[in-house]
N, C-alpha and C. Protein backbone atom coordinates (compact mmCIF):
# COMPACT_ATOMS: atom_id res chain seq x y z
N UNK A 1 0.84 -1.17 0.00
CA UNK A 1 0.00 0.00 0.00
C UNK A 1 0.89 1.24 0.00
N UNK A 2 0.50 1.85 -1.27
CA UNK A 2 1.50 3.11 -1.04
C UNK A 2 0.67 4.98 -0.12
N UNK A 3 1.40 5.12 0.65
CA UNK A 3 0.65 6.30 1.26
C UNK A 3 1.29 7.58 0.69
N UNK A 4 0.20 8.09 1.02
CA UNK A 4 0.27 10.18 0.37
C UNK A 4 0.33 10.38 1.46
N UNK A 5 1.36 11.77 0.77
CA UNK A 5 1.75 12.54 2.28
C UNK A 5 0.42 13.64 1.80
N UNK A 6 -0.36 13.94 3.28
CA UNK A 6 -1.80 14.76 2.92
C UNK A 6 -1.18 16.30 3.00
N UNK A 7 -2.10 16.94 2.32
CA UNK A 7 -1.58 18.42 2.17
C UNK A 7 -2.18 18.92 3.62
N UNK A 8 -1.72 20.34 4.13
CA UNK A 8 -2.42 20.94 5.05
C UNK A 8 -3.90 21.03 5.23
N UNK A 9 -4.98 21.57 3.60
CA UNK A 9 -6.33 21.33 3.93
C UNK A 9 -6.38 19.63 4.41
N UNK A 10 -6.16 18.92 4.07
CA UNK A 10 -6.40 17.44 3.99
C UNK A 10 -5.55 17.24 5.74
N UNK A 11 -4.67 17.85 6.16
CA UNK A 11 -4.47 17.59 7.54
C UNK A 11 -5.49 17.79 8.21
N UNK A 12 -5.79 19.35 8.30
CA UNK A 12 -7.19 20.05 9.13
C UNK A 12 -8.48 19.24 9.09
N UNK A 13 -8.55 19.03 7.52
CA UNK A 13 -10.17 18.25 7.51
C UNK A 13 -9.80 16.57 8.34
N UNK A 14 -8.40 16.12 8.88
CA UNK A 14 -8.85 15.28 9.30
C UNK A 14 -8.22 15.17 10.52
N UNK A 15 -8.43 16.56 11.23
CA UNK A 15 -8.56 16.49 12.72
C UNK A 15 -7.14 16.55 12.90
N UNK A 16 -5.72 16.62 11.99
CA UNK A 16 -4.33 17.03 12.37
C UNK A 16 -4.13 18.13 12.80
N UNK A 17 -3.60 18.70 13.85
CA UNK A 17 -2.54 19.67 14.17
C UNK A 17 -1.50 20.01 13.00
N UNK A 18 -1.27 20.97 12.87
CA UNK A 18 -0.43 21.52 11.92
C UNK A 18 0.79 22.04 12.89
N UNK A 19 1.80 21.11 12.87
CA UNK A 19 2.97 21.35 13.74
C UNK A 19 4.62 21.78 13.10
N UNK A 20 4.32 21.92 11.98
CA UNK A 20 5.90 22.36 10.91
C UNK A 20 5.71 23.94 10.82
N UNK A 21 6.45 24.63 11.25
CA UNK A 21 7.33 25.96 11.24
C UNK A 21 6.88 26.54 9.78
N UNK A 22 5.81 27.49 10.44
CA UNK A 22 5.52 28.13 9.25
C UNK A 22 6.82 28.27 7.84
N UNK A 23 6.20 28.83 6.54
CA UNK A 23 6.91 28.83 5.22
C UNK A 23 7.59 30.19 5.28
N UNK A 24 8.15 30.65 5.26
CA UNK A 24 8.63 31.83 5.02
C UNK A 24 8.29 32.32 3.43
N UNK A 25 8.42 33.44 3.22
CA UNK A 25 7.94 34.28 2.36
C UNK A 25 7.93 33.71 1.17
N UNK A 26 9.10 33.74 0.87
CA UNK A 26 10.39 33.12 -0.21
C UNK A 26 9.49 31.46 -0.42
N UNK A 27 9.39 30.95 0.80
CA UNK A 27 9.41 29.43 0.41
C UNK A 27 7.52 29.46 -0.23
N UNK A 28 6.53 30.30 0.26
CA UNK A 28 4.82 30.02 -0.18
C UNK A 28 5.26 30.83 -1.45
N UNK A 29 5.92 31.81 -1.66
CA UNK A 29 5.69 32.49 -3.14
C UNK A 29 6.13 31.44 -4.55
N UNK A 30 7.20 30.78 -3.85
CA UNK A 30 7.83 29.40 -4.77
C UNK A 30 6.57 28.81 -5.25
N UNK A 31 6.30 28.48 -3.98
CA UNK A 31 4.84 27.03 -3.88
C UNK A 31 3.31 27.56 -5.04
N UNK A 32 3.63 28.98 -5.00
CA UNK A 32 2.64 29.76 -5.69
C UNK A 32 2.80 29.45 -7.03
N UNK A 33 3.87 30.03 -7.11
CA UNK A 33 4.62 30.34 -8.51
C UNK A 33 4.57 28.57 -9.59
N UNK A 34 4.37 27.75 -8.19
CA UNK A 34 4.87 26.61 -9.33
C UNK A 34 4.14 26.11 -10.09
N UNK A 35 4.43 25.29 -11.40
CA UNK A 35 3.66 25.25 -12.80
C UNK A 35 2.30 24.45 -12.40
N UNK A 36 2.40 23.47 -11.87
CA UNK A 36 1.10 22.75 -11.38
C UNK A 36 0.32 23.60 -10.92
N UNK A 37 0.76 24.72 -9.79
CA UNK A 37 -0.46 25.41 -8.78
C UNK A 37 -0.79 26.38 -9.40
N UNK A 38 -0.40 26.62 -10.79
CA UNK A 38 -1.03 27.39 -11.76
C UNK A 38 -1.88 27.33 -12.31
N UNK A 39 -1.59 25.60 -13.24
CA UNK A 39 -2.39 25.58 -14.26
C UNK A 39 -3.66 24.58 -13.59
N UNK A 40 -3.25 24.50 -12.20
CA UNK A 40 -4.69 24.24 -11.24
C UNK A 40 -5.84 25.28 -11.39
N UNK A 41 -4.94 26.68 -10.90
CA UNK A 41 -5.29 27.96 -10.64
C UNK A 41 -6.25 28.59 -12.10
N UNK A 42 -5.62 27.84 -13.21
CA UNK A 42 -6.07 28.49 -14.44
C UNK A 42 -6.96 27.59 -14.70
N UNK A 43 -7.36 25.84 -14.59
CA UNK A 43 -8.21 25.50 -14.57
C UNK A 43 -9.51 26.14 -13.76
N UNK A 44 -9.32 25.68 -12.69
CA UNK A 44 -10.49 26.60 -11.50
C UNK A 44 -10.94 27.92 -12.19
N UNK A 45 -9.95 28.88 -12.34
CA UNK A 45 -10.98 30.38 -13.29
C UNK A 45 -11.68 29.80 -14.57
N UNK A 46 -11.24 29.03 -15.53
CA UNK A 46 -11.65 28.83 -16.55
C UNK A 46 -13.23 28.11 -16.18
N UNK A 47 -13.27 27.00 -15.78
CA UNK A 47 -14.47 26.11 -15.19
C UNK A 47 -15.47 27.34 -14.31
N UNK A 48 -14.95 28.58 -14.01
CA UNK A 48 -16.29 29.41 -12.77
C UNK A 48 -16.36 30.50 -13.78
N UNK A 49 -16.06 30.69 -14.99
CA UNK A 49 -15.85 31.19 -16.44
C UNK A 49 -15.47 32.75 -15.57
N UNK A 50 -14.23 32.47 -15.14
CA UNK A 50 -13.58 33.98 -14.96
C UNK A 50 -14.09 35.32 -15.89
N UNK A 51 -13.76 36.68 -15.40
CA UNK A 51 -14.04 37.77 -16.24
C UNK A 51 -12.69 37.86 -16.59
N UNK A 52 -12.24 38.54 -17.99
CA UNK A 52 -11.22 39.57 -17.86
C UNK A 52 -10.78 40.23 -17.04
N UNK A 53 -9.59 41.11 -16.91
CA UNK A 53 -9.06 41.57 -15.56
C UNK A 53 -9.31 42.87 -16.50
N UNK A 54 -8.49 43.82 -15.51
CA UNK A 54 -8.36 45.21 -16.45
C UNK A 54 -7.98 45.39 -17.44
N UNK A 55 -6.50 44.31 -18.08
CA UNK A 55 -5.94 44.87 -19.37
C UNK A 55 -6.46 43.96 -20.08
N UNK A 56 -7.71 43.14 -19.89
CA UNK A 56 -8.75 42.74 -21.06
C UNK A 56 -8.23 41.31 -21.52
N UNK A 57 -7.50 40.80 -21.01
CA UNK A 57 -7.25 39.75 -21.84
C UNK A 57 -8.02 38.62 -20.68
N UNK A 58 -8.71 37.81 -21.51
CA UNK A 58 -9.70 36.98 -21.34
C UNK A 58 -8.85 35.42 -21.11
N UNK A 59 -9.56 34.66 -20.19
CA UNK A 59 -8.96 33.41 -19.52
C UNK A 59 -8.38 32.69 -20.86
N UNK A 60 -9.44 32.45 -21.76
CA UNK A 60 -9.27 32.08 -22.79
C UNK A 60 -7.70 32.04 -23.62
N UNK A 61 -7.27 33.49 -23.44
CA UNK A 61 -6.12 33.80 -24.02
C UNK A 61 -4.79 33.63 -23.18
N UNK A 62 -4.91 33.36 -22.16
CA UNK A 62 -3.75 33.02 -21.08
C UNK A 62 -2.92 31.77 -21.70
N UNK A 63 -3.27 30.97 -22.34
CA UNK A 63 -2.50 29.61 -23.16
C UNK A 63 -1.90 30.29 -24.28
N UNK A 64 -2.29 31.61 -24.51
CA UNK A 64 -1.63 32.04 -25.90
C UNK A 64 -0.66 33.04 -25.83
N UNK A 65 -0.36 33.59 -24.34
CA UNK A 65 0.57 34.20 -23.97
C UNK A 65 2.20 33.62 -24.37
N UNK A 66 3.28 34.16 -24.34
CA UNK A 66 4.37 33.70 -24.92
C UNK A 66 5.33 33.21 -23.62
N UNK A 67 5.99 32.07 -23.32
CA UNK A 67 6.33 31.30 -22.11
C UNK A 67 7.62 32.91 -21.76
N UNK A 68 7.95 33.56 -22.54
CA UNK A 68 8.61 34.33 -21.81
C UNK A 68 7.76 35.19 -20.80
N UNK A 69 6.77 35.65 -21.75
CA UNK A 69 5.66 36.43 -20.84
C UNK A 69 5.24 35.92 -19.06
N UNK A 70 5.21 35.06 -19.38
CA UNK A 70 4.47 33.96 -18.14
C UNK A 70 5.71 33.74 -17.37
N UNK A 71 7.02 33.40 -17.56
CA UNK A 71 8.41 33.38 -16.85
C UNK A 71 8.82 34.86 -16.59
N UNK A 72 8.36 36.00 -17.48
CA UNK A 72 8.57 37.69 -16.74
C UNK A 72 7.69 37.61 -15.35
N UNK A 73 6.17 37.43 -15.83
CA UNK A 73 5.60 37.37 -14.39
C UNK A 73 5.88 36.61 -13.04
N UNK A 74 6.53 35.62 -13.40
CA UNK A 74 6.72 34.50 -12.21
C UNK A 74 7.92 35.30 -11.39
N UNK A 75 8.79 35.22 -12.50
CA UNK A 75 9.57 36.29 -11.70
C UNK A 75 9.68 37.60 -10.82
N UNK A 76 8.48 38.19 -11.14
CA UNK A 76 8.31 39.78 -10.89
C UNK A 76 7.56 39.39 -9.13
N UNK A 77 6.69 38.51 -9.48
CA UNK A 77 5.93 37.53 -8.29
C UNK A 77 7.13 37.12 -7.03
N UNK A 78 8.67 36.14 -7.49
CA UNK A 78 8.99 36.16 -6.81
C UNK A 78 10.25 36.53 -6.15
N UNK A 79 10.23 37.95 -6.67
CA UNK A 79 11.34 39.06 -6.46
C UNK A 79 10.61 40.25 -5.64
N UNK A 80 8.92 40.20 -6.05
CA UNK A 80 8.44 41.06 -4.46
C UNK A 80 8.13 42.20 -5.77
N UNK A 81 8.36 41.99 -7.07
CA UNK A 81 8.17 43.74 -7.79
C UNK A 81 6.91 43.90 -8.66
N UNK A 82 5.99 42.88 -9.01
CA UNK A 82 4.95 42.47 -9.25
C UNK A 82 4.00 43.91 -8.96
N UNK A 83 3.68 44.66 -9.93
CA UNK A 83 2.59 45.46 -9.51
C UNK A 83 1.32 45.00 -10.42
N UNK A 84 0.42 44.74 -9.59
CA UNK A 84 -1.43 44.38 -10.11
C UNK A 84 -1.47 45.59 -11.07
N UNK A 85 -2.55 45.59 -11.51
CA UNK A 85 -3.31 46.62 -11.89
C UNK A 85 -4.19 47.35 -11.01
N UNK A 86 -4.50 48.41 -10.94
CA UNK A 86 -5.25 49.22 -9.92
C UNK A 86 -6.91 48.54 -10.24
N UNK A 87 -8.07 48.65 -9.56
CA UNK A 87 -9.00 48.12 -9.60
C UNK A 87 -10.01 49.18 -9.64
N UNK A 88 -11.21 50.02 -10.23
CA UNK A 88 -12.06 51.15 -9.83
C UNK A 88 -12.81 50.87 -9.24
N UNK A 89 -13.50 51.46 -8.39
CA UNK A 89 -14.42 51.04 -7.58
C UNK A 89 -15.73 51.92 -8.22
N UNK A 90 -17.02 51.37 -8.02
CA UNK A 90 -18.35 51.91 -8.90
C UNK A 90 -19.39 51.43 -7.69
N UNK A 91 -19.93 52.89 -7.69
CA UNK A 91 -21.33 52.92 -7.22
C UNK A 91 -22.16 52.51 -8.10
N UNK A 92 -23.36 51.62 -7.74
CA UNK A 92 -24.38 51.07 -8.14
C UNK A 92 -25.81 51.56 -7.41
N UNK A 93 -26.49 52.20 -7.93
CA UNK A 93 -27.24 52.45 -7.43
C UNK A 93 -28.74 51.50 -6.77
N UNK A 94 -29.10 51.53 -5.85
CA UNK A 94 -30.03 50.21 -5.52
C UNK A 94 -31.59 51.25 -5.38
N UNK A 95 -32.58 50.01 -5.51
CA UNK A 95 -34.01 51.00 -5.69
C UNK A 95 -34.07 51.50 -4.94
N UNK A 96 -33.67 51.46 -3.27
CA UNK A 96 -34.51 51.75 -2.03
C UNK A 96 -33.39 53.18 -1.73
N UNK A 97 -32.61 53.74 -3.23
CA UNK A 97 -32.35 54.94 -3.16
C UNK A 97 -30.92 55.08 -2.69
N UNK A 98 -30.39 53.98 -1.86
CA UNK A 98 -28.58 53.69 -1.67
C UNK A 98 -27.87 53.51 -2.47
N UNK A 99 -27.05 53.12 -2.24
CA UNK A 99 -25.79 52.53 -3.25
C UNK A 99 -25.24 51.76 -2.70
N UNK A 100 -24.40 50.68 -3.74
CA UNK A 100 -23.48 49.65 -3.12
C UNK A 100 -22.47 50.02 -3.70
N UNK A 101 -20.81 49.78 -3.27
CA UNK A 101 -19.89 50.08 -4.06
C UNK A 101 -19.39 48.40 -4.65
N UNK A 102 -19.03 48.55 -5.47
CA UNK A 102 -18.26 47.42 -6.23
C UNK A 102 -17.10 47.75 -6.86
N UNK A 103 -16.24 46.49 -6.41
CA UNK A 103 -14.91 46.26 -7.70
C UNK A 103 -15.28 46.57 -9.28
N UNK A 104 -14.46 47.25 -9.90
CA UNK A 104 -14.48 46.71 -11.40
C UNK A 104 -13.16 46.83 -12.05
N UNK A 105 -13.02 46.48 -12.96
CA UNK A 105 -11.59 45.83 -13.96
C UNK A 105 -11.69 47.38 -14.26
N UNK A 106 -12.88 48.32 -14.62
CA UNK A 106 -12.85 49.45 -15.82
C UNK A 106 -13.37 48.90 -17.03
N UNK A 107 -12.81 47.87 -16.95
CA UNK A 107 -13.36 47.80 -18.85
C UNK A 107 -15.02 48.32 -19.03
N UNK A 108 -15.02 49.05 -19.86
CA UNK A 108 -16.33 49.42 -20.64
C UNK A 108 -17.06 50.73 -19.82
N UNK A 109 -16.36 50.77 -19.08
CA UNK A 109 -16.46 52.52 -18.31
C UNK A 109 -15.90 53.77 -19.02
N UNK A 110 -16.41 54.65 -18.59
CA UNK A 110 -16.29 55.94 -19.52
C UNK A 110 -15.55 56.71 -18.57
C-alpha cells in the first residue's frame, strides 16, 4: 500500500494539528509560482468562467501568452516587484435609493 503525504487542507479536515514551522515568504511564493499550482489555478478560473481583468485579456487567451511572458511574471511575483493593476471602484445604485460600491476591472467605463 503506497501512502500520500496529505496536504495541510487534507491535515485540518482530518482532525491534524499543523505542527511544521511556518513557510517563510520566499518558500509560499515558490509554492505559488509553481507550474502545477497554476495551471490548477487556471483551470479553476476557466471552469467558474472567470471575467477579464483590467488589461482585457480573457482566460481564454492566457495559453496564448508567450512562455517568456508567463516566466517575466513569475519572476516579478517572486522578487516582491509584481505590480497588479489598480481596480475602480463603482457605485451602483439600488431602488430603495442607496448605493453599493463594487470592484471593477474598468473595462467598458467611460
Amino acid at each position: 500500500m503506497k501512502l500520500r503525504r496529505l496536504s495541510g487542507r487534507d491535515r485540518i479536515a482530518h482532525g491534524e494539528m499543523r505542527t511544521e514551522r511556518p513557510a517563510s515568504h520566499e518558500q509560499l511564493m515558490e509554492e505559488v509560482c509553481e507550474r502545477e499550482n497554476c495551471w490548477q489555478a487556471y483551470k479553476r478560473v476557466k471552469a467558474n468562467k472567470g471575467s477579464p481583468g483590467i488589461d482585457g485579456l480573457k482566460v481564454g487567451e492566457l495559453l496564448g501568452l508567450p512562455e517568456a511572458a508567463l516566466a517575466s511574471i513569475r519572476e516579478q511575483l517572486l522578487r516582491g516587484t509584481y505590480q497588479p493593476q489598480p481596480v475602480r471602484r463603482v457605485e451602483i445604485p439600488k431602488p430603495d435609493g442607496g448605493c453599493e460600491s463594487s470592484a471593477s476591472d474598468g473595462a467598458g467605463i467611460d
